[in-house]
C-alpha atoms as a PDB file:
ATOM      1  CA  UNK A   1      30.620 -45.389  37.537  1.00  0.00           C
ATOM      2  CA  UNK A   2      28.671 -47.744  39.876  1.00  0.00           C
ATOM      3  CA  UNK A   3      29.584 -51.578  40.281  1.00  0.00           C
ATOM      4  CA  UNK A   4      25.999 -53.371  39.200  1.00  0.00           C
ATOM      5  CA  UNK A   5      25.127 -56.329  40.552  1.00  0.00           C
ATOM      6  CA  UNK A   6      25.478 -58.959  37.281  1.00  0.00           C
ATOM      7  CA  UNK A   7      23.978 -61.659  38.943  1.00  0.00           C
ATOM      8  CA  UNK A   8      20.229 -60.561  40.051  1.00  0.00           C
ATOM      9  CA  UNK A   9      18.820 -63.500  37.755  1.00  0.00           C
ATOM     10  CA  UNK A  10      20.117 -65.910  39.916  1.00  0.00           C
ATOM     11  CA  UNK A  11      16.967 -64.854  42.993  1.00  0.00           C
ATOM     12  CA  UNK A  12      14.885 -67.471  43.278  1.00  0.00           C
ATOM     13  CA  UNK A  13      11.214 -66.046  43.745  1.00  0.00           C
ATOM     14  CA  UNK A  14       9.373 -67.328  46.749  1.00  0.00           C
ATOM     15  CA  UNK A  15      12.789 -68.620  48.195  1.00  0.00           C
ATOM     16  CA  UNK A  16      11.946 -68.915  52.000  1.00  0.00           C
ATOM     17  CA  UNK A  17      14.578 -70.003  55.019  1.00  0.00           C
ATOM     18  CA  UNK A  18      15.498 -73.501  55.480  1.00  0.00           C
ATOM     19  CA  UNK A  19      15.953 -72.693  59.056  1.00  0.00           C
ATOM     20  CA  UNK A  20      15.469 -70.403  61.945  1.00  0.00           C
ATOM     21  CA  UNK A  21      19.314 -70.103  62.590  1.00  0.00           C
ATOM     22  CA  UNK A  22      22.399 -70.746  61.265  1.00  0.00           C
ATOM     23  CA  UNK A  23      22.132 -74.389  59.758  1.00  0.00           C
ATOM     24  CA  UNK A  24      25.551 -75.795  60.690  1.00  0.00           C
ATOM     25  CA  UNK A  25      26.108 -73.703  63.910  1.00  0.00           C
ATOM     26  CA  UNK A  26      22.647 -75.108  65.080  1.00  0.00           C
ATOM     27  CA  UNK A  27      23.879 -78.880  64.135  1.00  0.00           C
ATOM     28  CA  UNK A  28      27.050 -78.459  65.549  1.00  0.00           C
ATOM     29  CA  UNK A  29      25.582 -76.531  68.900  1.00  0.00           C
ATOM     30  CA  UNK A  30      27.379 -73.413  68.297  1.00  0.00           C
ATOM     31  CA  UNK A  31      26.471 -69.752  68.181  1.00  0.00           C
ATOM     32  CA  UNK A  32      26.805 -66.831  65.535  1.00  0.00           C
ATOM     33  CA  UNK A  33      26.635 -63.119  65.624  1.00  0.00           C
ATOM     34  CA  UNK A  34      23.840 -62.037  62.527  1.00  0.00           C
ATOM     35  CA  UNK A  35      22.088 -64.555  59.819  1.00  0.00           C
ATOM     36  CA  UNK A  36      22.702 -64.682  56.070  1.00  0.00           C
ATOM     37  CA  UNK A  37      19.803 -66.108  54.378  1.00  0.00           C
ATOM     38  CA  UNK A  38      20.645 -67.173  50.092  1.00  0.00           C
ATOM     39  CA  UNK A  39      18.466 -66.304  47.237  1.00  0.00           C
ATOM     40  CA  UNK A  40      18.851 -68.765  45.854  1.00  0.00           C
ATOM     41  CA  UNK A  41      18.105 -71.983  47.709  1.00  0.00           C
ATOM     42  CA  UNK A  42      17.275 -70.692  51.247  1.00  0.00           C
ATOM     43  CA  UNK A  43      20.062 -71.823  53.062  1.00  0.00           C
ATOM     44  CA  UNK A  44      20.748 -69.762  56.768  1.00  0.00           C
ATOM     45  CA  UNK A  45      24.308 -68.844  57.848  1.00  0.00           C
ATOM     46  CA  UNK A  46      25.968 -66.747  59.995  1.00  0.00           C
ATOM     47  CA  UNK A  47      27.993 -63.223  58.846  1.00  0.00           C
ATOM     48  CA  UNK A  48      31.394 -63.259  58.262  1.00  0.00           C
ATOM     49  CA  UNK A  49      31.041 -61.137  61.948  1.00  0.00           C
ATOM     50  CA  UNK A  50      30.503 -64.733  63.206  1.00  0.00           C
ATOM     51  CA  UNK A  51      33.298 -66.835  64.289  1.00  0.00           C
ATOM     52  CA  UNK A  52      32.799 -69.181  61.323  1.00  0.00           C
ATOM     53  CA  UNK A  53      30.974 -67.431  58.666  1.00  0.00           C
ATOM     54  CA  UNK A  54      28.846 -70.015  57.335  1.00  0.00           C
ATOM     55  CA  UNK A  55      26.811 -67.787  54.996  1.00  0.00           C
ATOM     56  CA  UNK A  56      30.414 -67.738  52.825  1.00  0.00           C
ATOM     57  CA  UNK A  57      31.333 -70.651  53.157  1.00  0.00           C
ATOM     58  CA  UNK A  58      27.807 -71.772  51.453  1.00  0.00           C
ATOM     59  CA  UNK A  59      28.428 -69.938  48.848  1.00  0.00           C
ATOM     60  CA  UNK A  60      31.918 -71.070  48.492  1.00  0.00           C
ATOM     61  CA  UNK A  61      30.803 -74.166  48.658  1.00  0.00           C
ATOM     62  CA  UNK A  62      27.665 -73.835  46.311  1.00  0.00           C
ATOM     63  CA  UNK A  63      28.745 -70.194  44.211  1.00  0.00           C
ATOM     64  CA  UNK A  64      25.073 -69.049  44.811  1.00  0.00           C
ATOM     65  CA  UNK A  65      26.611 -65.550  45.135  1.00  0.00           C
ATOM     66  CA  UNK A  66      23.414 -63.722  46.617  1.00  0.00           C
ATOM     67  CA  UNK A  67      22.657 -63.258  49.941  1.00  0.00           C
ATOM     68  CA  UNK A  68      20.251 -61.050  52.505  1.00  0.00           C
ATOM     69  CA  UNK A  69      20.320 -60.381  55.875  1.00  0.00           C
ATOM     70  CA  UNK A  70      17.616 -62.471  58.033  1.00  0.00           C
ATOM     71  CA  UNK A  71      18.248 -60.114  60.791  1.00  0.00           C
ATOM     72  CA  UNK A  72      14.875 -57.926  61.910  1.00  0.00           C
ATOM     73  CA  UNK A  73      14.451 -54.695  60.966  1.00  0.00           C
ATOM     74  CA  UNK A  74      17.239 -55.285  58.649  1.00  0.00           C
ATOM     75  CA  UNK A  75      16.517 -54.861  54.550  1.00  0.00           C
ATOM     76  CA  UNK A  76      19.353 -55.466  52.578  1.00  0.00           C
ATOM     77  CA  UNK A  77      20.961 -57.857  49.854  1.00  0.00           C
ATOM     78  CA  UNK A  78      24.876 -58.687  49.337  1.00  0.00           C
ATOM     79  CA  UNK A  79      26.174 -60.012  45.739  1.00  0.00           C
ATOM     80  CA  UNK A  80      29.583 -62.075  47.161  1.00  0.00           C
ATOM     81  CA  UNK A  81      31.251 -61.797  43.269  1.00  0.00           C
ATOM     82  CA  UNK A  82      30.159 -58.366  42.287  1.00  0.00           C
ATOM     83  CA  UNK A  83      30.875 -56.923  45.916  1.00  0.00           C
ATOM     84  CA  UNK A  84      28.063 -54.776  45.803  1.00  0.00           C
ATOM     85  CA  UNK A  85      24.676 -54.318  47.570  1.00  0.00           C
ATOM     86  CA  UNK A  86      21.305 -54.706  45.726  1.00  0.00           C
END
């Protein structure tokens, strides 16, 4: 059986990026690999491909567990507790 996503309430509608690159890599002058943007408040960080992973340590920090890439031509959404895509 399939692991399901438990936490699809938790999308914001309308939620738009805070930023046009990773939030703390930007304040801090650094660079990243992809962009992570959440559901749930907008918030842009770089993939865990990215020497410091910013889009986990948001949610980490936050445990707004649903994220999707920002990346062009890219279409996909990650659930961080559930493990799964959407």
């Amino acid at each position: 059986m399939a692991v399901q996503c438990t936490h699809v309430g938790a999308i914001k509608k309308g939620v738009k990026p805070r930023t046009k690159g990773c939030e703390e890599c930007l304040k801090a002058g650094d660079t990243w690999t992809h962009l992570r943007m959440c559901l749930e408040c907008g918030h842009v960080g770089c993939c865990d491909s990215s020497k410091n992973r910013h889009a986990r340590a948001h949610f980490h920090e936050t445990e707004h567990p649903l994220i999707q890439s920002a990346e062009r031509g890219e279409d996909w959404r990650w659930c961080y507790l559930d493990e799964v895509y959407l």
